[in-house]
Every structure is written in structure tokens, then in C-alpha cells.
C-alpha atoms as a PDB file:
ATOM      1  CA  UNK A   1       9.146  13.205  -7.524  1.00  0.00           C
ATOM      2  CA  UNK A   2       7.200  13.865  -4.330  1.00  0.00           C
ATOM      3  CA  UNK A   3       7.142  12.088  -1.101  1.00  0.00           C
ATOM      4  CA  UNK A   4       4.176  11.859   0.684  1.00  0.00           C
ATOM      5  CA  UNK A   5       3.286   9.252   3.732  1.00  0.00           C
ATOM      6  CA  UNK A   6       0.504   6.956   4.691  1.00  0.00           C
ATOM      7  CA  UNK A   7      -0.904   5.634   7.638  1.00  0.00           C
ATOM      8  CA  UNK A   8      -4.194   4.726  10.003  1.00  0.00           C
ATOM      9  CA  UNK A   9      -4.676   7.556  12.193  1.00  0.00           C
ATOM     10  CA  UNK A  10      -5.904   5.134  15.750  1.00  0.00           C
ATOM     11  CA  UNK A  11      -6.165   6.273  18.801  1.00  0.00           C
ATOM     12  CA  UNK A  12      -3.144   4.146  20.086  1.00  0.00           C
ATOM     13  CA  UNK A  13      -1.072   5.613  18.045  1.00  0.00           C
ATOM     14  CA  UNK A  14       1.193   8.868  17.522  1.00  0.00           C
ATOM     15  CA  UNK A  15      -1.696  11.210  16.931  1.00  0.00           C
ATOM     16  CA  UNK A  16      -2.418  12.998  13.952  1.00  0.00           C
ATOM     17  CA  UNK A  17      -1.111  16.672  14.894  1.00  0.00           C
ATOM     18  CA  UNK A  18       2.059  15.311  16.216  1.00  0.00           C
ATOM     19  CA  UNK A  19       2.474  12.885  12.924  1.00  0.00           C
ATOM     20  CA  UNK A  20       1.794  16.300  10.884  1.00  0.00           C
ATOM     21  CA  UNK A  21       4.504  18.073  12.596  1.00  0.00           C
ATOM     22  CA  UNK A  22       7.467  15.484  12.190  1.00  0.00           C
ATOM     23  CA  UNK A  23       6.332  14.986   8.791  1.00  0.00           C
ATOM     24  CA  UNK A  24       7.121  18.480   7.785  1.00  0.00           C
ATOM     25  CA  UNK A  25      10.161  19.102   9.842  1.00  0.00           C
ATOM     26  CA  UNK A  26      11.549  16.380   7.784  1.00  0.00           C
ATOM     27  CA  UNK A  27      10.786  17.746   4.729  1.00  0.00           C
ATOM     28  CA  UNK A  28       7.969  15.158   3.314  1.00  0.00           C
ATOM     29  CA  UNK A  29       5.487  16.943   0.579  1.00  0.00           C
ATOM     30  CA  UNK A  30       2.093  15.663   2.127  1.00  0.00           C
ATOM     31  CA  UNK A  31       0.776  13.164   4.855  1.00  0.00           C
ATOM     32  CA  UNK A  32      -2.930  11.442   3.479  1.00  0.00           C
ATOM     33  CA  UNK A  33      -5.472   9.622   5.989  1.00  0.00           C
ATOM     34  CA  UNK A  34      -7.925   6.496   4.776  1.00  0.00           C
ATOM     35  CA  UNK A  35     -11.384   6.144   5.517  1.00  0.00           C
ATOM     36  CA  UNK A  36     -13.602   3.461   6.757  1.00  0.00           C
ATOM     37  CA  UNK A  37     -17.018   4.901   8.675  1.00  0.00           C
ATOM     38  CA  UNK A  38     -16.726   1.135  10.023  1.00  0.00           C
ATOM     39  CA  UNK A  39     -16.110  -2.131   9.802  1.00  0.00           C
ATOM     40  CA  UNK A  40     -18.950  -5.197   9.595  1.00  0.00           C
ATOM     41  CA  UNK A  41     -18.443  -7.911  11.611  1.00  0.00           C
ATOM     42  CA  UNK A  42     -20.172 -10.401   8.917  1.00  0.00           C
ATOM     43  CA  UNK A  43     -16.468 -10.203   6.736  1.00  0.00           C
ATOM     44  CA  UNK A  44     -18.051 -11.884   3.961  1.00  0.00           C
ATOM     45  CA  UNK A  45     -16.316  -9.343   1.593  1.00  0.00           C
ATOM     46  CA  UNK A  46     -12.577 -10.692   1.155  1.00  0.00           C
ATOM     47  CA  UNK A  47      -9.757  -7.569   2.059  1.00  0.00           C
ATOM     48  CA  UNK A  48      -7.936  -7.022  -1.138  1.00  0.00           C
ATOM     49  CA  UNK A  49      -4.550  -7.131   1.333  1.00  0.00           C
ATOM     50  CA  UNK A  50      -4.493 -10.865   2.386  1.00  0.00           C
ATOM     51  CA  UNK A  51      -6.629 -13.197   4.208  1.00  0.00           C
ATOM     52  CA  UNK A  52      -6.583 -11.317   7.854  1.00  0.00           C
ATOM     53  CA  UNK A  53      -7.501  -7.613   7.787  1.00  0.00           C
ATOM     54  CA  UNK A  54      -5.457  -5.614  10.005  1.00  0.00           C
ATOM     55  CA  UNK A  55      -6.893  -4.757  13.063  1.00  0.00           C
ATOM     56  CA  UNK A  56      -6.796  -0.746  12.577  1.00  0.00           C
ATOM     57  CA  UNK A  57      -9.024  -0.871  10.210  1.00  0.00           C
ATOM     58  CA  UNK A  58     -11.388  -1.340  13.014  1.00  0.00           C
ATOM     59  CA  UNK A  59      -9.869   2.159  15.003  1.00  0.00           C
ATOM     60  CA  UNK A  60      -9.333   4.995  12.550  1.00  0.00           C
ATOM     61  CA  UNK A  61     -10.233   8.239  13.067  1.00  0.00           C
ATOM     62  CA  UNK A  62     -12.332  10.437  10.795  1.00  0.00           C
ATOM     63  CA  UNK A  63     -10.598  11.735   7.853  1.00  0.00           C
ATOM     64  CA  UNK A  64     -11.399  15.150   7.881  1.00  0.00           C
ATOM     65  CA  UNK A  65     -11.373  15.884  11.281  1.00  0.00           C
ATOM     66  CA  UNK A  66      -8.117  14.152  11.885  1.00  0.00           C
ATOM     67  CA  UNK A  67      -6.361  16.470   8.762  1.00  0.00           C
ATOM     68  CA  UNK A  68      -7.676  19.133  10.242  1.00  0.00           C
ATOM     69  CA  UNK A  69      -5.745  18.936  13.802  1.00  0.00           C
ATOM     70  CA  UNK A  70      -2.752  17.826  11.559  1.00  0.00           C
ATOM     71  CA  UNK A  71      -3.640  21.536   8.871  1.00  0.00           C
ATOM     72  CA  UNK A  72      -3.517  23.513  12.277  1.00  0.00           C
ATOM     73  CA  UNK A  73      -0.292  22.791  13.696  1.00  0.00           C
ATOM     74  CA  UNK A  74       1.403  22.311   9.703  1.00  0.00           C
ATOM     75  CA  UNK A  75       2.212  25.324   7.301  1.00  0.00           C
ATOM     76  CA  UNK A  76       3.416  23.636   4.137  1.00  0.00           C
ATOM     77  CA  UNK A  77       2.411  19.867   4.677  1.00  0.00           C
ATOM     78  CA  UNK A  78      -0.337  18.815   2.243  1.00  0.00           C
ATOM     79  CA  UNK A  79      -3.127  16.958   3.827  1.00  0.00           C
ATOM     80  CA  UNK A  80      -5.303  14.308   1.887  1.00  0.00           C
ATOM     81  CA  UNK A  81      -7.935  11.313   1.675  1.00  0.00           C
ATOM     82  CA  UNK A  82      -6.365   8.049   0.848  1.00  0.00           C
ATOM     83  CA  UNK A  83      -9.502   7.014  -0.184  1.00  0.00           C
ATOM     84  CA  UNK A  84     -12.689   9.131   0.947  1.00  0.00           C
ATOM     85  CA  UNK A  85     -15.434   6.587   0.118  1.00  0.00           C
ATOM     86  CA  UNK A  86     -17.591   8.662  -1.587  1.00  0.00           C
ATOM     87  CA  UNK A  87     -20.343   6.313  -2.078  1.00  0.00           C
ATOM     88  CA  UNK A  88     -20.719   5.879   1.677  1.00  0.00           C
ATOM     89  CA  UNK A  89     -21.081   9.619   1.931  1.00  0.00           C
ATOM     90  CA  UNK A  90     -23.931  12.702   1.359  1.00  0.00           C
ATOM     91  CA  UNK A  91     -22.199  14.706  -1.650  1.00  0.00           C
ATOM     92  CA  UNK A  92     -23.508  18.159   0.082  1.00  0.00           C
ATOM     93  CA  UNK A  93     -21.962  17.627   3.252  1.00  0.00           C
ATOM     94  CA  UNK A  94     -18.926  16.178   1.895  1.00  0.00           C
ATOM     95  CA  UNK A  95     -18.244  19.144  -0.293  1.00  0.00           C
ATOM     96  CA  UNK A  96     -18.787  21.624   2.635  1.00  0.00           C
ATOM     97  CA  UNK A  97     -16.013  19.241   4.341  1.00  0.00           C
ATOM     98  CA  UNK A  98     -13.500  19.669   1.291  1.00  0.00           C
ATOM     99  CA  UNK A  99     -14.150  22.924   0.692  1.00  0.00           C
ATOM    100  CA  UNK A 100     -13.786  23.795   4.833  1.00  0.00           C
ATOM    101  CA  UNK A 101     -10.747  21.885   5.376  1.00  0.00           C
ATOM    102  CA  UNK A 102      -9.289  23.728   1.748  1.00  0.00           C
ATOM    103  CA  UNK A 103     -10.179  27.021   3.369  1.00  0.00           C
ATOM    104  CA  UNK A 104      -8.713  26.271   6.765  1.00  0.00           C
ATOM    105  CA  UNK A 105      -5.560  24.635   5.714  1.00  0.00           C
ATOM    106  CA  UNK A 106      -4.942  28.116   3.017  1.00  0.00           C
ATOM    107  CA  UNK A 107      -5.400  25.655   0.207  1.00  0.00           C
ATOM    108  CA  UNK A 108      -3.457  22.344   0.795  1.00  0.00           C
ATOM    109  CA  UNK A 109      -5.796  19.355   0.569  1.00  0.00           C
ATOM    110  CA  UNK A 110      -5.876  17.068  -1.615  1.00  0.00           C
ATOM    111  CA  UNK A 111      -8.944  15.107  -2.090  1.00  0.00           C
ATOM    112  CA  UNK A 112      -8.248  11.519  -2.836  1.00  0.00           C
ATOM    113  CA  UNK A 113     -11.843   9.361  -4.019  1.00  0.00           C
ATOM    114  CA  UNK A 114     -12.368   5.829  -4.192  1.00  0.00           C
ATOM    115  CA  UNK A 115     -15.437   3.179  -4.329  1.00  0.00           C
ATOM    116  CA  UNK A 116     -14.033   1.192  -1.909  1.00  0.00           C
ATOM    117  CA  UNK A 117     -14.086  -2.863  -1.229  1.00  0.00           C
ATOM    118  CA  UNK A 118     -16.234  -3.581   1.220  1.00  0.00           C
ATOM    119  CA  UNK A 119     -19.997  -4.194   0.067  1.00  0.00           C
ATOM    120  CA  UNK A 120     -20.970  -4.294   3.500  1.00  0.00           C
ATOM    121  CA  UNK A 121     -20.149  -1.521   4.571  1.00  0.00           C
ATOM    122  CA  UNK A 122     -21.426   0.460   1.129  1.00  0.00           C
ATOM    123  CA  UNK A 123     -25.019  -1.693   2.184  1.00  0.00           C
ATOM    124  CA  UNK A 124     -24.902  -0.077   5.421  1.00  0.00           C
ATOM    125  CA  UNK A 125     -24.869   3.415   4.121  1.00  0.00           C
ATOM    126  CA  UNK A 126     -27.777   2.228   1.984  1.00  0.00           C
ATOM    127  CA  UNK A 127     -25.428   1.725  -1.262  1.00  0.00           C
ATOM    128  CA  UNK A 128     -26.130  -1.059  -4.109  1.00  0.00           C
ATOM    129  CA  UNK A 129     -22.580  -2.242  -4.717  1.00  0.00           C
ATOM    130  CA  UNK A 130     -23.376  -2.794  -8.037  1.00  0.00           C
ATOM    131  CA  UNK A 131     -24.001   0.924  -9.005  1.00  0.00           C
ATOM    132  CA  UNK A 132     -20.624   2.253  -6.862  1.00  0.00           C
ATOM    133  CA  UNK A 133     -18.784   3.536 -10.181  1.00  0.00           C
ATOM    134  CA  UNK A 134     -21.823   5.082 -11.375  1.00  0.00           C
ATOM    135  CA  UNK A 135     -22.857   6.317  -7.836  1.00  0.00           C
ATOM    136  CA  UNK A 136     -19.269   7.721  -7.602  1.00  0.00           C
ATOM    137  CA  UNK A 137     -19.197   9.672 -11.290  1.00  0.00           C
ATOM    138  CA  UNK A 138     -22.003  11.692 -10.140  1.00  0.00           C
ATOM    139  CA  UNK A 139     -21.301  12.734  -6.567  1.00  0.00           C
ATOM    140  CA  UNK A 140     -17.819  13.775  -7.549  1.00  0.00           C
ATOM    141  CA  UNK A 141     -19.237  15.669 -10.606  1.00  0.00           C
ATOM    142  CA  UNK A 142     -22.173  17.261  -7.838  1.00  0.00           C
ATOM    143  CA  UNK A 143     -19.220  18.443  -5.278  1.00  0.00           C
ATOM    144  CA  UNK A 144     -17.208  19.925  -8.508  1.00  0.00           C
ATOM    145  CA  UNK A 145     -20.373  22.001  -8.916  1.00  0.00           C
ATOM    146  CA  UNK A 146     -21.126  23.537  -5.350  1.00  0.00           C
ATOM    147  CA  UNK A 147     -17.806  24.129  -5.289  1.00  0.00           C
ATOM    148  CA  UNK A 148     -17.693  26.421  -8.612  1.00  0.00           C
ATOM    149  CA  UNK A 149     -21.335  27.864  -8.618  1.00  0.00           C
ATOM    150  CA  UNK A 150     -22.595  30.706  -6.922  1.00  0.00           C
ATOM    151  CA  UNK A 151     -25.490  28.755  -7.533  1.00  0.00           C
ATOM    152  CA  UNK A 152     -25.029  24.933  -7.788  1.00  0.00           C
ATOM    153  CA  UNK A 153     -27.555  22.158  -9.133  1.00  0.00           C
ATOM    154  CA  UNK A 154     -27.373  18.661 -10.186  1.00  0.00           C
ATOM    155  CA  UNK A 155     -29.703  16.228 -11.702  1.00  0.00           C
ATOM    156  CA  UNK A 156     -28.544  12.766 -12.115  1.00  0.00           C
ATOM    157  CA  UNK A 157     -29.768   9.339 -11.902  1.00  0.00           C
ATOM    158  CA  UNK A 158     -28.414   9.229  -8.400  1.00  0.00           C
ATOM    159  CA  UNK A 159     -27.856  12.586  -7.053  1.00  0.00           C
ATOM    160  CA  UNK A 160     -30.548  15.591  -7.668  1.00  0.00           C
ATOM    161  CA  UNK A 161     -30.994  18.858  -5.807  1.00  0.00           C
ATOM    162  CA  UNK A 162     -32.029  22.189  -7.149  1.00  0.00           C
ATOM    163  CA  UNK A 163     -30.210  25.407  -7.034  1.00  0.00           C
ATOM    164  CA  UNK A 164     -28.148  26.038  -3.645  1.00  0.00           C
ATOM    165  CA  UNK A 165     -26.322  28.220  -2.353  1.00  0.00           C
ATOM    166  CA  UNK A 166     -22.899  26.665  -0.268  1.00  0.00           C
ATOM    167  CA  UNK A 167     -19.790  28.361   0.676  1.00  0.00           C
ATOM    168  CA  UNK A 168     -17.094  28.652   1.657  1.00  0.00           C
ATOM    169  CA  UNK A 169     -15.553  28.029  -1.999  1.00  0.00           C
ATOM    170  CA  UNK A 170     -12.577  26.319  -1.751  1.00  0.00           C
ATOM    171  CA  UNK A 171      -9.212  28.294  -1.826  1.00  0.00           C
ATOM    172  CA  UNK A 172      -7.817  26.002  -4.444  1.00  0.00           C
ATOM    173  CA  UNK A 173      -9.162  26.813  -7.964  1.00  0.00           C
ATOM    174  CA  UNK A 174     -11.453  25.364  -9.279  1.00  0.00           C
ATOM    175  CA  UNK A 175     -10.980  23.015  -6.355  1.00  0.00           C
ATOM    176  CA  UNK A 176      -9.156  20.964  -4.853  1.00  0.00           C
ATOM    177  CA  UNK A 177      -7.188  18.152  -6.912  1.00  0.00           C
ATOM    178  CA  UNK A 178      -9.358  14.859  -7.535  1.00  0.00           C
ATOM    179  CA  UNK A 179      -7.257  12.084  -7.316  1.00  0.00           C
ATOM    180  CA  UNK A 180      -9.293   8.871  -8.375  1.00  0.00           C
ATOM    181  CA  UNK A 181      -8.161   5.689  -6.152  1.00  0.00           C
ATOM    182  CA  UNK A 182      -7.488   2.369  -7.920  1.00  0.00           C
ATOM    183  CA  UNK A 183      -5.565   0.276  -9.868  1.00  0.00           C
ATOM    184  CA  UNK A 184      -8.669  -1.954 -11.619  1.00  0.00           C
ATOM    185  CA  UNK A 185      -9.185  -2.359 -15.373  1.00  0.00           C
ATOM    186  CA  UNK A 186     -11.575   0.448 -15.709  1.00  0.00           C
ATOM    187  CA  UNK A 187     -10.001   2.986 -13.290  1.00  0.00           C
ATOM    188  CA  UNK A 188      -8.421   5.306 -16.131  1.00  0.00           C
ATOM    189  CA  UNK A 189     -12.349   5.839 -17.430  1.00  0.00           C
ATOM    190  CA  UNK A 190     -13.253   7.759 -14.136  1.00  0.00           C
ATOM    191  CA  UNK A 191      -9.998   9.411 -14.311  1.00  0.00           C
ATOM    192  CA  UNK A 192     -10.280  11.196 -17.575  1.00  0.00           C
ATOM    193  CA  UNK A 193     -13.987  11.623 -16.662  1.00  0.00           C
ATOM    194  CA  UNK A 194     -13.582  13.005 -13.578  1.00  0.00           C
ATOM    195  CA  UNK A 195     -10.632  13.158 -11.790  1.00  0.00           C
ATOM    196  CA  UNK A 196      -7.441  15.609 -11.913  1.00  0.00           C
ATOM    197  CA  UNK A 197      -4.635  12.264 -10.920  1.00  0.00           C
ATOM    198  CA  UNK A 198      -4.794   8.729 -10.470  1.00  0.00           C
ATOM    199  CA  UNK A 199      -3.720   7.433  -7.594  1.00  0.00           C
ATOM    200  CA  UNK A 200      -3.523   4.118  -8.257  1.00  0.00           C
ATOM    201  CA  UNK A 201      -2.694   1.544  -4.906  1.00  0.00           C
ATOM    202  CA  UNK A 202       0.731  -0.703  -4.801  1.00  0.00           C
ATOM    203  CA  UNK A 203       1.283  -2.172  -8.179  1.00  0.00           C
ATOM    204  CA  UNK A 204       4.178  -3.893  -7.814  1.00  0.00           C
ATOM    205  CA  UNK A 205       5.204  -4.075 -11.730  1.00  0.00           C
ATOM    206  CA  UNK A 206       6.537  -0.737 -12.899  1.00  0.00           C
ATOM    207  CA  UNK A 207       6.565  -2.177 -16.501  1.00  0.00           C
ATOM    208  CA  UNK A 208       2.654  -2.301 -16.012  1.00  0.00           C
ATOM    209  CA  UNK A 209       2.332   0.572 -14.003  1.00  0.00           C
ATOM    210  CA  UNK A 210       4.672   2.255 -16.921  1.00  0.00           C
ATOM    211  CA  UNK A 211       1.449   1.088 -19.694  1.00  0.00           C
ATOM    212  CA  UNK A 212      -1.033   2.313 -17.960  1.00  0.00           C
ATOM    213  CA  UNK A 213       0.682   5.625 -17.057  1.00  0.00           C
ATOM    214  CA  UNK A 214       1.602   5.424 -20.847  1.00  0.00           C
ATOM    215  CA  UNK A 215      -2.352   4.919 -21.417  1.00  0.00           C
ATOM    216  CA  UNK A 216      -3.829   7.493 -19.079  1.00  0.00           C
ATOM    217  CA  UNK A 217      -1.742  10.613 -20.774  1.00  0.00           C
ATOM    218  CA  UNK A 218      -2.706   9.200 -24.277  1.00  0.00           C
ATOM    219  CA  UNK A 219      -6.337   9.352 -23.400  1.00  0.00           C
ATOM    220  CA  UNK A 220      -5.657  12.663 -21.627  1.00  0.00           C
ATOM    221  CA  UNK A 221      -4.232  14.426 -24.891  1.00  0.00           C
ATOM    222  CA  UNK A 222      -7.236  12.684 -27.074  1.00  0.00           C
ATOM    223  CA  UNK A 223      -9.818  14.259 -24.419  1.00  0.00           C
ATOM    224  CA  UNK A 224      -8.452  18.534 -24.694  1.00  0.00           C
ATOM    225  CA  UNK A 225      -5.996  17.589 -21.353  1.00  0.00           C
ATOM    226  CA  UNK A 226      -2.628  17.929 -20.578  1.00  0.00           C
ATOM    227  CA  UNK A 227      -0.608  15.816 -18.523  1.00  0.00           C
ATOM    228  CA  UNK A 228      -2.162  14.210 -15.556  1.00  0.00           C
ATOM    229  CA  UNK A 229      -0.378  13.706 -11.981  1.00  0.00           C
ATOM    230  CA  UNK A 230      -0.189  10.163 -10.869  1.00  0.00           C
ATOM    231  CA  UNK A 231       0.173   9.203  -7.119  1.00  0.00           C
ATOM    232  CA  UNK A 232       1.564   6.051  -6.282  1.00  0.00           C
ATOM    233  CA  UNK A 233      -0.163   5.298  -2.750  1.00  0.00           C
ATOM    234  CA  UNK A 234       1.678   2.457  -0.858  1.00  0.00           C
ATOM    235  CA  UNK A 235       4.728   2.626  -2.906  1.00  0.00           C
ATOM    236  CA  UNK A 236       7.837   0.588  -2.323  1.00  0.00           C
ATOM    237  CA  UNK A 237      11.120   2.156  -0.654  1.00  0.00           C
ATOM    238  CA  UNK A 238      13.626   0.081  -2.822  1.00  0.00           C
ATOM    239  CA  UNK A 239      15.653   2.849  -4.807  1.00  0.00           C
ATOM    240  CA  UNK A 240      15.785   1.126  -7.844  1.00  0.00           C
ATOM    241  CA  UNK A 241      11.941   0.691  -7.596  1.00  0.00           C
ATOM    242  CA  UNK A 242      11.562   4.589  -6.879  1.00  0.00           C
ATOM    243  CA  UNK A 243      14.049   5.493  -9.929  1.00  0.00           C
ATOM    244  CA  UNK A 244      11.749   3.351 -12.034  1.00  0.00           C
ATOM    245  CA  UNK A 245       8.520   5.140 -10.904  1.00  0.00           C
ATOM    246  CA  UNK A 246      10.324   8.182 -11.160  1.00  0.00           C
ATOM    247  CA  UNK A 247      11.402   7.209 -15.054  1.00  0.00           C
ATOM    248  CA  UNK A 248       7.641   5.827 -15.760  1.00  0.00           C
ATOM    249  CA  UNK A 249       5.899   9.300 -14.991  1.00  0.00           C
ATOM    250  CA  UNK A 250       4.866   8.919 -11.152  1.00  0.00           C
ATOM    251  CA  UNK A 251       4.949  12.210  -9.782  1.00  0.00           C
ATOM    252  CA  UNK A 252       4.561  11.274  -5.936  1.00  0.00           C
ATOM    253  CA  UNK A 253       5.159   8.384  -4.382  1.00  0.00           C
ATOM    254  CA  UNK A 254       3.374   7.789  -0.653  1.00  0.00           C
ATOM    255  CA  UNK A 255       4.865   5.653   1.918  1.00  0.00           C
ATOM    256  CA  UNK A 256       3.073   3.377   4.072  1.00  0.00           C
ATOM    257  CA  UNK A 257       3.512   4.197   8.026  1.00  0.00           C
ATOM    258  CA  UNK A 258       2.223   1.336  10.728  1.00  0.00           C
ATOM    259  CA  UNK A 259      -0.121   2.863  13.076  1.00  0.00           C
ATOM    260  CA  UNK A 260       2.622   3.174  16.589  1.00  0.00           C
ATOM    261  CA  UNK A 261       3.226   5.231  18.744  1.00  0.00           C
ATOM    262  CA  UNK A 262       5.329   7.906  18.518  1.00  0.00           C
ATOM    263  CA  UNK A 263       8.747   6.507  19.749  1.00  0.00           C
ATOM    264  CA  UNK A 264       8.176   4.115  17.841  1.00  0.00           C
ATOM    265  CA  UNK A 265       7.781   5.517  14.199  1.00  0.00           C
ATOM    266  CA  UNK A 266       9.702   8.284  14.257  1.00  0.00           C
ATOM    267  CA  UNK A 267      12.803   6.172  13.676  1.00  0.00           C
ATOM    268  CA  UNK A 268      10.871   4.802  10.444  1.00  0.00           C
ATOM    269  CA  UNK A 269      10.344   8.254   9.577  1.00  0.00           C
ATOM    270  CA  UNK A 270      14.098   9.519   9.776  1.00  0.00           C
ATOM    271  CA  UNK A 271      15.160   6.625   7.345  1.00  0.00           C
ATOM    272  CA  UNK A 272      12.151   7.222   4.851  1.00  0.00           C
ATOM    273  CA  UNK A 273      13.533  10.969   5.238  1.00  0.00           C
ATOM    274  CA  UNK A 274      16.861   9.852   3.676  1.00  0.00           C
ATOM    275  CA  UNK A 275      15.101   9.252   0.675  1.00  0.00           C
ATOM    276  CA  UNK A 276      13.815  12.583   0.009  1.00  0.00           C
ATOM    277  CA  UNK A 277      17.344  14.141  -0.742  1.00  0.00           C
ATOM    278  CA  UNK A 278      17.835  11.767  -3.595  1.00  0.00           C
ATOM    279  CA  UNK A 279      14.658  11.607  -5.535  1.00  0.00           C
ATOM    280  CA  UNK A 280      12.200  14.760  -4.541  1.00  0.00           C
ATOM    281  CA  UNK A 281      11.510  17.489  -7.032  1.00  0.00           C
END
């Protein structure tokens, strides 16, 4: 099993190049950033977390410009979304984005996609909440084909453009991993539809997290595919939990990292370090 980490890359704490070097010196498989372009001040849409959302959720840096300081100063370290809201972004510019960072980092990102929770802040990038899945579907499926065709096109309900050319192709072929974000009911749909993992988000019940896993690889075979991956973002650090993971067919397992400075979370780093020895493949 793989160990990746987690956290919100603010500007108060350790940044992201220096968080991408201790990361790898201590042997952890990849480091993944989340996105949020911003955050309304209405709150009307609950955070899935708790009643109070966190306050960095209010500071992070851009994804894709924060994994890139952390690809430049890294050599093995994967880099990744954990999400990239998709619906709040133009599929043509995103794909340039994945297919730049790919390029620049010699072929170590992994592109983690979600719908996200927040409706206001989809509205604000002029997205009906309603049509999110849908909306999502077809600008993954759009990126997937500027980033295989000389000459790409797409002509969906939601996304249409006419042949283009875009490059650079990604290093990865045919591109970077997908991994679709989420652990609700229909999830495993967009996975076998259009992803490459699922990276489903906590789930504290292995026995369910076991089913689904169970699920997604029988739908899998039944579609032509072979195994998929399956990230576990914001996993637990209890051993027994990880040997359970490890036994229900989670092939990485990311750690969640406060946003401190660097004093600070190094120390938390070290002991998450201790668990590499015992469970990484």
C-alpha cells in the first residue's frame, strides 16, 4: 500500500516546496493539494465536515501552481488534486494545466476530480448545481480528448468546441490517472465511466468501504477493465485500520496534514513516516 499526504497549502503555513521536499526525504509516495477558487460568505451550503468550516478553506493556494513549486524542487514525489473542481473550471485551460504540470514534473501527477459541495461557489462560476455530475462526465471526457488527439473535438450537451490543436501532450500515457473524488451512492457510475481510481474521502467503516471496493472491480471486469486503484484520501493512522484497508483492496492511503508551519509539522510527519516501513508496497 502507498502513503501519500494531505493538506491546505496557506500562506501561513510550511510552504508547498519545502512540504514537497520533507515529504520525499521521508520516503512518502505522493503529497495531493485541494481546491477551492473561494469561499462565499452567504454559507448557506452546510460543510460535509461539521458545523464550523475550518478557516483554511478561506487561504489555499492554487492547486496547480502550488504542485508545481513542490514538482521543481521533488524528483520522485507524486503531486496531485485532492479534488480539482472541475465544474468550477474551463475544460481547455484545465487540460493545458494537467498536461503542463505532467510535462514539467517528467510524468508524476495525478489528477484527482470531484463535483464538489458548495453550490455557491459552483453558482459563482456560473454552474447549475443540479447538472454537476453531468457537467463533470463531459469535461473530464473533453480533457481525455485534447490530451490524446492531434486534433481534439467535443460535442456535448455542456461542452462543444471544434477541432483544436493543444499541446504539450502529457508525458503520462494516455494521460494522467483520473481519480474520481467521493464516497456518495452514485460515485462508482462516474468511475467506471470515466475515471482510472476512486478516491473515495474518509469512510470510516472498512466493512463498507470493503463492498463497495468489492462492487467497483465487479463492475470493472463486466465493463472490458481490469482492476482499478482506489485512494483512500483522509485515511485513518490506526494500524489495525490501515491493515484492514490494506486487506479490502486500498492501494494508497493519504494522510491528512494541518496547515502549520514548518516546526511545527514536521514532527507529525516523522511519526506518520514510521508507518511507511510497515505497510508500503
Amino acid at each position: 500500500m502507498k502513503f501519500g499526504i494531505t493538506m491546505f497549502p496557506t500562506e501561513d503555513a510550511i510552504s508547498p516546496a519545502d512540504l514537497g521536499r520533507e515529504a520525499e526525504a521521508r520516503g512518502y509516495e505522493s503529497l495531493f493539494f485541494p481546491e477551492h477558487s473561494h469561499i462565499p460568505v452567504s454559507r448557506r451550503s452546510p460543510w460535509p465536515g461539521g458545523p464550523e468550516l475550518p478557516e483554511e478553506y478561506k487561504h489555499i493556494h492554487d492547486p496547480f501552481v502550488a504542485l508545481s513549486a513542490v514538482a521543481a524542487v521533488t524528483e520522485r514525489l507524486r503531486v496531485g488534486t485532492g479534488v480539482c473542481l472541475v465544474v468550477q473550471r474551463d475544460p481547455i485551460t484545465t487540460a493545458k494545466e494537467v498536461a503542463s504540470l505532467d510535462v514539467l514534473s517528467g510524468g508524476r501527477f495525478l489528477f484527482g476530480v470531484g463535483a464538489g459541495w458548495n453550490r455557491e461557489e459552483m453558482a459563482d462560476h456560473g454552474t447549475d448545481p443540479r447538472t454537476r455530475m453531468a457537467l463533470l462526465h463531459e469535461r473530464v471526457e473533453a480533457m481525455k480528448a485534447i490530451w490524446t488527439e492531434a486534433e481534439a473535438s467535443y460535442h456535448g450537451r455542456f461542452v462543444d468546441f471544434d477541432p483544436m490543436w493543444s499541446w504539450p501532450k502529457p508525458v503520462q500515457r494516455p494521460h494522467p490517472p483520473v481519480l474520481v473524488g467521493g464516497s456518495g451512492p452514485t460515485v462508482l457510475d462516474r468511475v467506471v465511466a470515466v475515471g482510472d481510481e476512486w478516491m473515495p474521502i474518509r469512510m470510516p467503516d472498512p466493512g463498507e468501504l470493503r463492498r463497495r471496493v468489492d462492487e467497483l472491480q465487479m463492475r470493472a471486469r463486466d465493463a472490458g477493465r481490469g482492476l482499478v486503484p482506489v485512494t483512500l484520501f483522509g485515511a485513518s493512522r490506526d494500524p489495525s485500520t490501515l491493515e484492514k484497508l490494506a486487506e479490502s483492496g486500498v492501494t494508497r492511503v493519504v494522510l491528512p496534514l494541518r496547515s502549520l508551519p514548518r516546526d511545527e509539522l514536521l514532527g507529525t510527519l516523522d511519526r506518520d513516516a514510521e508507518l511507511l516501513g510497515r505497510f508500503s508496497t
